[in-house]
N, C-alpha and C. Protein backbone atom coordinates (compact mmCIF):
# COMPACT_ATOMS: atom_id res chain seq x y z
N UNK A 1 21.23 -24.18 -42.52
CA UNK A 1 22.31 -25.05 -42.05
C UNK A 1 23.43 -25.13 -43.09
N UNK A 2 23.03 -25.23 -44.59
CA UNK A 2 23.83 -25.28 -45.44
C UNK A 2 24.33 -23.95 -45.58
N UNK A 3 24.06 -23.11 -45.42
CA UNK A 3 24.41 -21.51 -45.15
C UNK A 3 26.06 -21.52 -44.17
N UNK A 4 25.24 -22.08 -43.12
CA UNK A 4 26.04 -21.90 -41.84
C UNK A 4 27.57 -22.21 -42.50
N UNK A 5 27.34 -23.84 -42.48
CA UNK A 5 28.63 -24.31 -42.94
C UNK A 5 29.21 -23.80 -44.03
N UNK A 6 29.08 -23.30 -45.33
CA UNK A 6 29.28 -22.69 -46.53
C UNK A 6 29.98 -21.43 -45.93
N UNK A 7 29.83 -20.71 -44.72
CA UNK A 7 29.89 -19.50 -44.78
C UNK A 7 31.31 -20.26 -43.86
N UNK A 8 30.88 -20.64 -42.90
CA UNK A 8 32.36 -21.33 -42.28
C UNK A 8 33.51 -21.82 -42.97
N UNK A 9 33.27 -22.27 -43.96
CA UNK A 9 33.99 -22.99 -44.67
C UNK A 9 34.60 -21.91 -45.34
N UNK A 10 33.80 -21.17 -46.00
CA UNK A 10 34.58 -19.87 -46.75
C UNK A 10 35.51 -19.18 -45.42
N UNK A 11 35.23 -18.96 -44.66
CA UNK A 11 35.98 -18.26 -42.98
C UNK A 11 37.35 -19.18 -43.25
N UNK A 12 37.36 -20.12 -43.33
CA UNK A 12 38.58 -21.16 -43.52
C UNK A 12 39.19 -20.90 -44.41
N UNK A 13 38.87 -20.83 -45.11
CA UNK A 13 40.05 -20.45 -46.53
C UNK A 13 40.64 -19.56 -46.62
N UNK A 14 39.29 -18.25 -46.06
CA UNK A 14 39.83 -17.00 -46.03
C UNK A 14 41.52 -17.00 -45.14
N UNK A 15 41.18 -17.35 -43.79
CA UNK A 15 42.20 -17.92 -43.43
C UNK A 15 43.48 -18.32 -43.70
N UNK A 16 43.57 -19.15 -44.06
CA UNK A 16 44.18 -20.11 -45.11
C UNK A 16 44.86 -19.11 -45.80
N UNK A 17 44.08 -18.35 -46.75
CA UNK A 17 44.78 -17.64 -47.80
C UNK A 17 45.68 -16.47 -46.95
N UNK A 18 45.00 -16.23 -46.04
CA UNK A 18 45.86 -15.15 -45.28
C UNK A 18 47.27 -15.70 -44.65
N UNK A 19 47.13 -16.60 -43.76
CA UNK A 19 48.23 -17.43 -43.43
C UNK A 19 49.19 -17.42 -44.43
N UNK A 20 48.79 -18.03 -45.90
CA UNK A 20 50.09 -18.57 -46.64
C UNK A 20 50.03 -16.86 -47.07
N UNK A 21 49.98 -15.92 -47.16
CA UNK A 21 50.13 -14.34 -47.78
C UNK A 21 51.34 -14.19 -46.94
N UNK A 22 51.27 -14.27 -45.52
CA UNK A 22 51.93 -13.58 -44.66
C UNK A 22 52.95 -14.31 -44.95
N UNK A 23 52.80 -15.96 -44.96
CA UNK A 23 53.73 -16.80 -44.80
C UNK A 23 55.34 -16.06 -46.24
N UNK A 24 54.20 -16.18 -47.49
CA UNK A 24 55.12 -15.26 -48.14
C UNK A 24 55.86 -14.08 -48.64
N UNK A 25 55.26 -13.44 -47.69
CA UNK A 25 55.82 -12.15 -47.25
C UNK A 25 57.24 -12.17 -46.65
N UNK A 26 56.86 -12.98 -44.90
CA UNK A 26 57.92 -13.05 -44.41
C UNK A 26 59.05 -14.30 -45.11
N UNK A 27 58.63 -15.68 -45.81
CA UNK A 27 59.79 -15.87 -46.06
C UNK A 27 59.08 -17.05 -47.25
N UNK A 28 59.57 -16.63 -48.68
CA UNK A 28 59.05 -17.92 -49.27
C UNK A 28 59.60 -19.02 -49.14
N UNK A 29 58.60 -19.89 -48.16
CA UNK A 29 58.90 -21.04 -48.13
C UNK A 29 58.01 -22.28 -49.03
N UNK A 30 58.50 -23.55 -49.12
CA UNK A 30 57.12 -24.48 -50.00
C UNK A 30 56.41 -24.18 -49.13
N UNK A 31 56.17 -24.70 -47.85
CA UNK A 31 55.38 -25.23 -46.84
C UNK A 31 54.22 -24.12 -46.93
N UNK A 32 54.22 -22.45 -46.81
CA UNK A 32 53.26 -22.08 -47.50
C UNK A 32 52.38 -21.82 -48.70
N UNK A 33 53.65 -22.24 -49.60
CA UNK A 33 52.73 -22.15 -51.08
C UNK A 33 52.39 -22.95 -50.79
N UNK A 34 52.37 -24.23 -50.32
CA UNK A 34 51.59 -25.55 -50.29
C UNK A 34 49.81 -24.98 -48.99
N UNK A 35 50.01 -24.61 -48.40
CA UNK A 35 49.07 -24.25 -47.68
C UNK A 35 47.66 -23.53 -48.72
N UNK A 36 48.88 -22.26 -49.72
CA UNK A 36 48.03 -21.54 -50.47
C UNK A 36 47.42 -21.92 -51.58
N UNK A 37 48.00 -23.23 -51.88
CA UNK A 37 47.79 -24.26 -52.97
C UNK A 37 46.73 -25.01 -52.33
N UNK A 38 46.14 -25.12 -51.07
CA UNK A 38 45.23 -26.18 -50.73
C UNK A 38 44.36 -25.29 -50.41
N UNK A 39 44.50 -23.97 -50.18
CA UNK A 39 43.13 -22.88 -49.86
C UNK A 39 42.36 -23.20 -51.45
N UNK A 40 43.45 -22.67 -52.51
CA UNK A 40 42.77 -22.88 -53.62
C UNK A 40 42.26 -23.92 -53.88
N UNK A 41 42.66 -24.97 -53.48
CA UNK A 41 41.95 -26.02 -54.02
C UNK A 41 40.30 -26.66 -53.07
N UNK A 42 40.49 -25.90 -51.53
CA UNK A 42 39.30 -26.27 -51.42
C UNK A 42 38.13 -25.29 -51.94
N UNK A 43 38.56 -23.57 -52.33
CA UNK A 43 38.05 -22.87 -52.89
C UNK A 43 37.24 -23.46 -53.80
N UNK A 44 37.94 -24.54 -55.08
CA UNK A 44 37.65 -25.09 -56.07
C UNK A 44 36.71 -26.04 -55.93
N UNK A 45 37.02 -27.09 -54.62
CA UNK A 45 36.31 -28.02 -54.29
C UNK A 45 34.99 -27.44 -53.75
N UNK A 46 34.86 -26.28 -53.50
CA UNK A 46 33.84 -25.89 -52.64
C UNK A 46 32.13 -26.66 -52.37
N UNK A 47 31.61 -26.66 -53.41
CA UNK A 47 30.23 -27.17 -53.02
C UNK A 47 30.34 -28.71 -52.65
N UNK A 48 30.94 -29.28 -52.72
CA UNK A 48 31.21 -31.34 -53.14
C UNK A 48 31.00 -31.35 -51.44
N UNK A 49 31.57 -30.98 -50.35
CA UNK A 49 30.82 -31.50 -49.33
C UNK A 49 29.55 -31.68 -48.98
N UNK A 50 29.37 -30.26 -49.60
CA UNK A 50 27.87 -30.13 -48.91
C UNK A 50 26.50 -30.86 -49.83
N UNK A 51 27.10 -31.15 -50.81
CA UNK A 51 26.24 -32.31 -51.92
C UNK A 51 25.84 -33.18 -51.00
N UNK A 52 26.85 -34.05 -50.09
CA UNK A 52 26.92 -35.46 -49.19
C UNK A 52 25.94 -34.92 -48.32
N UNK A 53 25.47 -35.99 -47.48
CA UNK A 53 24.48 -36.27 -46.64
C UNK A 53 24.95 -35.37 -45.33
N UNK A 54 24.12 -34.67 -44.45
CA UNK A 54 24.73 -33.73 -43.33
C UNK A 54 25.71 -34.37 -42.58
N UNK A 55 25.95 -36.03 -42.36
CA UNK A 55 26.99 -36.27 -41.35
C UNK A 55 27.83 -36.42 -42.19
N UNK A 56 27.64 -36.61 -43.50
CA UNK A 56 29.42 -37.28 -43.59
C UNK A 56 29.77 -35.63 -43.99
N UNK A 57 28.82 -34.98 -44.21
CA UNK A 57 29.49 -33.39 -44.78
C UNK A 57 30.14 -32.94 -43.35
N UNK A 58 29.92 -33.20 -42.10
CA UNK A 58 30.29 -32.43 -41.30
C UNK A 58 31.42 -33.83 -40.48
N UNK A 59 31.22 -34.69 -41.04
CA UNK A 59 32.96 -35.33 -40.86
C UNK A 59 33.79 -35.11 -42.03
N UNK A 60 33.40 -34.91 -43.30
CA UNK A 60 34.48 -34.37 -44.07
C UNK A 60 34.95 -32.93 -44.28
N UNK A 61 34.18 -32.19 -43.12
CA UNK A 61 34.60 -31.40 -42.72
C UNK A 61 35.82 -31.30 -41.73
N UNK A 62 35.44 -32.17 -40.79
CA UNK A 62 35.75 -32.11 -39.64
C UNK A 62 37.45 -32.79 -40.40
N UNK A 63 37.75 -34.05 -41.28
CA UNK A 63 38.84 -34.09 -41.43
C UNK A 63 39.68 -33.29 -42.10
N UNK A 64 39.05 -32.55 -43.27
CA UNK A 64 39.52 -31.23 -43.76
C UNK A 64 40.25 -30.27 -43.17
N UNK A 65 39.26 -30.16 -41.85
CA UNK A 65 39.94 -29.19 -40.91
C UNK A 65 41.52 -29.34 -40.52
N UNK A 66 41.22 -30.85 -39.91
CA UNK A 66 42.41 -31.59 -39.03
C UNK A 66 43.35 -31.51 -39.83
N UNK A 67 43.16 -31.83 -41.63
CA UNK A 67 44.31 -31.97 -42.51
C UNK A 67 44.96 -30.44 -42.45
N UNK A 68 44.19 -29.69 -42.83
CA UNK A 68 44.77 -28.18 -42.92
C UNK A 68 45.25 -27.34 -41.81
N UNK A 69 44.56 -28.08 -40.34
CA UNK A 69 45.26 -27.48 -39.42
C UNK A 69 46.86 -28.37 -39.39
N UNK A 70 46.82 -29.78 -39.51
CA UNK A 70 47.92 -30.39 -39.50
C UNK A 70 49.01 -29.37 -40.46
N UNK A 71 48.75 -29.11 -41.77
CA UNK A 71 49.45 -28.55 -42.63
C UNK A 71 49.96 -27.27 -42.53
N UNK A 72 49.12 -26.71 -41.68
CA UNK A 72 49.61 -25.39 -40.95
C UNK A 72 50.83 -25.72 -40.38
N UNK A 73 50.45 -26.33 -39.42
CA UNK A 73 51.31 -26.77 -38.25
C UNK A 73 52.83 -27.22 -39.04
N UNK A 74 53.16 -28.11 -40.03
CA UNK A 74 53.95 -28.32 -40.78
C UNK A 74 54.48 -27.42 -40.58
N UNK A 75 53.99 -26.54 -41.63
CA UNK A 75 54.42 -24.92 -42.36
C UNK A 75 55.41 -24.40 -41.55
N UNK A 76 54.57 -24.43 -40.71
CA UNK A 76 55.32 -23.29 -39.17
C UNK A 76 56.69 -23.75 -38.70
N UNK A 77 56.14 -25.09 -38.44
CA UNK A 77 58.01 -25.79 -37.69
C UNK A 77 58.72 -25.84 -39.24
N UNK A 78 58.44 -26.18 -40.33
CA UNK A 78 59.63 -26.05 -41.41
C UNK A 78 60.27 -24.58 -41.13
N UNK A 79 59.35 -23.66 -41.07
CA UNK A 79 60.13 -22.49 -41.08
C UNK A 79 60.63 -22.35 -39.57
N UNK A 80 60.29 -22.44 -38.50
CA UNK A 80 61.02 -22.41 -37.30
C UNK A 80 62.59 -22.87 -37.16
N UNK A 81 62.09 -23.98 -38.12
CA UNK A 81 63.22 -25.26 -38.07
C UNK A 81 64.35 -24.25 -38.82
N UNK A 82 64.52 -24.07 -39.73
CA UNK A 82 64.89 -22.69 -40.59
C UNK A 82 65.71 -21.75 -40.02
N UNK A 83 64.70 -21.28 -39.22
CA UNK A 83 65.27 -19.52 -38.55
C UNK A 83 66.17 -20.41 -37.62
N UNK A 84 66.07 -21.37 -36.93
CA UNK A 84 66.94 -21.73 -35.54
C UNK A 84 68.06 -22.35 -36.37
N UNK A 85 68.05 -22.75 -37.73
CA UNK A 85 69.30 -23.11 -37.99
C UNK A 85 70.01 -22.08 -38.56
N UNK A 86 69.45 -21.09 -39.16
CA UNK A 86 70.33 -20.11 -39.30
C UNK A 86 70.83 -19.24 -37.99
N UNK A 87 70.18 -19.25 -37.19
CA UNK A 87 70.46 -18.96 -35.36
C UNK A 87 71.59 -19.25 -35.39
N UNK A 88 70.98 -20.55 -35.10
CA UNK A 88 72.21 -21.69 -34.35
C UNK A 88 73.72 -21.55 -34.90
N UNK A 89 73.57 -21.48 -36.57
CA UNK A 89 74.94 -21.50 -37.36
C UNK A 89 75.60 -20.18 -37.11
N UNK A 90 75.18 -19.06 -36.94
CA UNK A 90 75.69 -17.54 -36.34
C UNK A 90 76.59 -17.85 -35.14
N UNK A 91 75.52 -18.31 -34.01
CA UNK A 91 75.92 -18.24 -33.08
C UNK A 91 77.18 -19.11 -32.59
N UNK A 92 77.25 -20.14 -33.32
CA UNK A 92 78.21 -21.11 -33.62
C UNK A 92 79.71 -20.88 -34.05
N UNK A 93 79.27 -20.00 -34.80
CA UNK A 93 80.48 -19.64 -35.62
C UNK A 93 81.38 -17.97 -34.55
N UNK A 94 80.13 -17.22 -34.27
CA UNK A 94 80.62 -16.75 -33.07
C UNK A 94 81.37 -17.25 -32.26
N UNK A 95 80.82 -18.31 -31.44
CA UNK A 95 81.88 -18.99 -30.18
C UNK A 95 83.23 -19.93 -31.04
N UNK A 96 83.24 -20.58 -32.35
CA UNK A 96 84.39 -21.04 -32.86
C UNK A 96 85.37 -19.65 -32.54
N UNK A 97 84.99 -18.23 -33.42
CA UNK A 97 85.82 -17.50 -33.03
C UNK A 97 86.33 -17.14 -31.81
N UNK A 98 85.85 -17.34 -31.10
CA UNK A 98 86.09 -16.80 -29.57
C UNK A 98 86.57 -17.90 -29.31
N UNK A 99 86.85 -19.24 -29.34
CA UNK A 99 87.69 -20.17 -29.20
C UNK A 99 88.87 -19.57 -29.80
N UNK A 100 89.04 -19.95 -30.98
CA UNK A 100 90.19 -19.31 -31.74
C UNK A 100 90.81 -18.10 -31.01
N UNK A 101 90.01 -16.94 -30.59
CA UNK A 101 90.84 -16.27 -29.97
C UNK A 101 91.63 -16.53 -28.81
N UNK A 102 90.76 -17.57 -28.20
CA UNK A 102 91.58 -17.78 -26.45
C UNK A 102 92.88 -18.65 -26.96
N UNK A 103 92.63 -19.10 -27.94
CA UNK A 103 93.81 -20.09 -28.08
C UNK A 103 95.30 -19.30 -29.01
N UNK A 104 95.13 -18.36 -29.46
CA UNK A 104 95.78 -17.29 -29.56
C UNK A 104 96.23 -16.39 -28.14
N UNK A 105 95.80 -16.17 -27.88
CA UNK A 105 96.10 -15.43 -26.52
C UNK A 105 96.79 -16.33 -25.34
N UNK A 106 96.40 -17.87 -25.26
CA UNK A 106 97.20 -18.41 -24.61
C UNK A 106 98.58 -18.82 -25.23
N UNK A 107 98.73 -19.33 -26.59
CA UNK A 107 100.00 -19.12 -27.11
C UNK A 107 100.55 -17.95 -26.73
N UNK A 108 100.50 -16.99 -27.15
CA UNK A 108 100.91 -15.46 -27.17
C UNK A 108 101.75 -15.79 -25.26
N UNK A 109 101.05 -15.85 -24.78
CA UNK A 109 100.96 -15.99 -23.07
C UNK A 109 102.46 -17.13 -23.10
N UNK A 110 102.35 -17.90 -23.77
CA UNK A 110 103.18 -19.18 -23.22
C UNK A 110 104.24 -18.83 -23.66
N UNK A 111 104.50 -18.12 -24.63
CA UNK A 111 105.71 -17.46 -25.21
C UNK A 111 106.74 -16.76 -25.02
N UNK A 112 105.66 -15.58 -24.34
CA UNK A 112 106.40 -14.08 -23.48
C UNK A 112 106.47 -15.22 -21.89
């Protein structure tokens, strides 16, 4: 049983560590060093759950999880949040120009 979970738990990190790899590949952000900073640290923490009694090991599991999936989840919309504002500001600045142009062209127009 202590196997089971030990081996799960390592599956998690592994995880974990992969997530924040990619994360800094495609773009260093905190939000994954912080992810890769908490793989390591449950790496570190490793045996201290399973010391505790089987339920609270498998609710301090269970909140572990929730925290690190929460922290994922972070990760992701900081950087979403990110890419759509650099989107958004492109695309923005696109249609200012294309304003600017119509309003050129209707001068031009009102003139002749």
């Amino acid at each position: 049983r202590i196997d089971e979970r030990s081996r799960a738990r390592d599956a998690q990190i592994d995880k974990l560590a992969a997530v924040a790899n990619d994360g800094r590949r495609n773009q260093r952000s905190r939000a994954s060093l912080a992810v890769q900073s908490r793989a390591e640290e449950m790496r570190a923490n490793a045996g201290k759950a399973l010391e505790l009694e089987p339920a609270a090991a498998s609710f301090a599991e269970l909140q572990e999880q929730q925290r690190v999936q929460y922290e994922k989840q972070q990760a992701q919309q900081m950087a979403e949040a990110q890419a759509t504002k650099k989107r958004r500001s492109k695309r923005e600045r696109s249609m200012e120009r294309r304003e600017k142009a119509k309003q050129r062209e209707g001068k031009k127009q009102g003139k002749g």
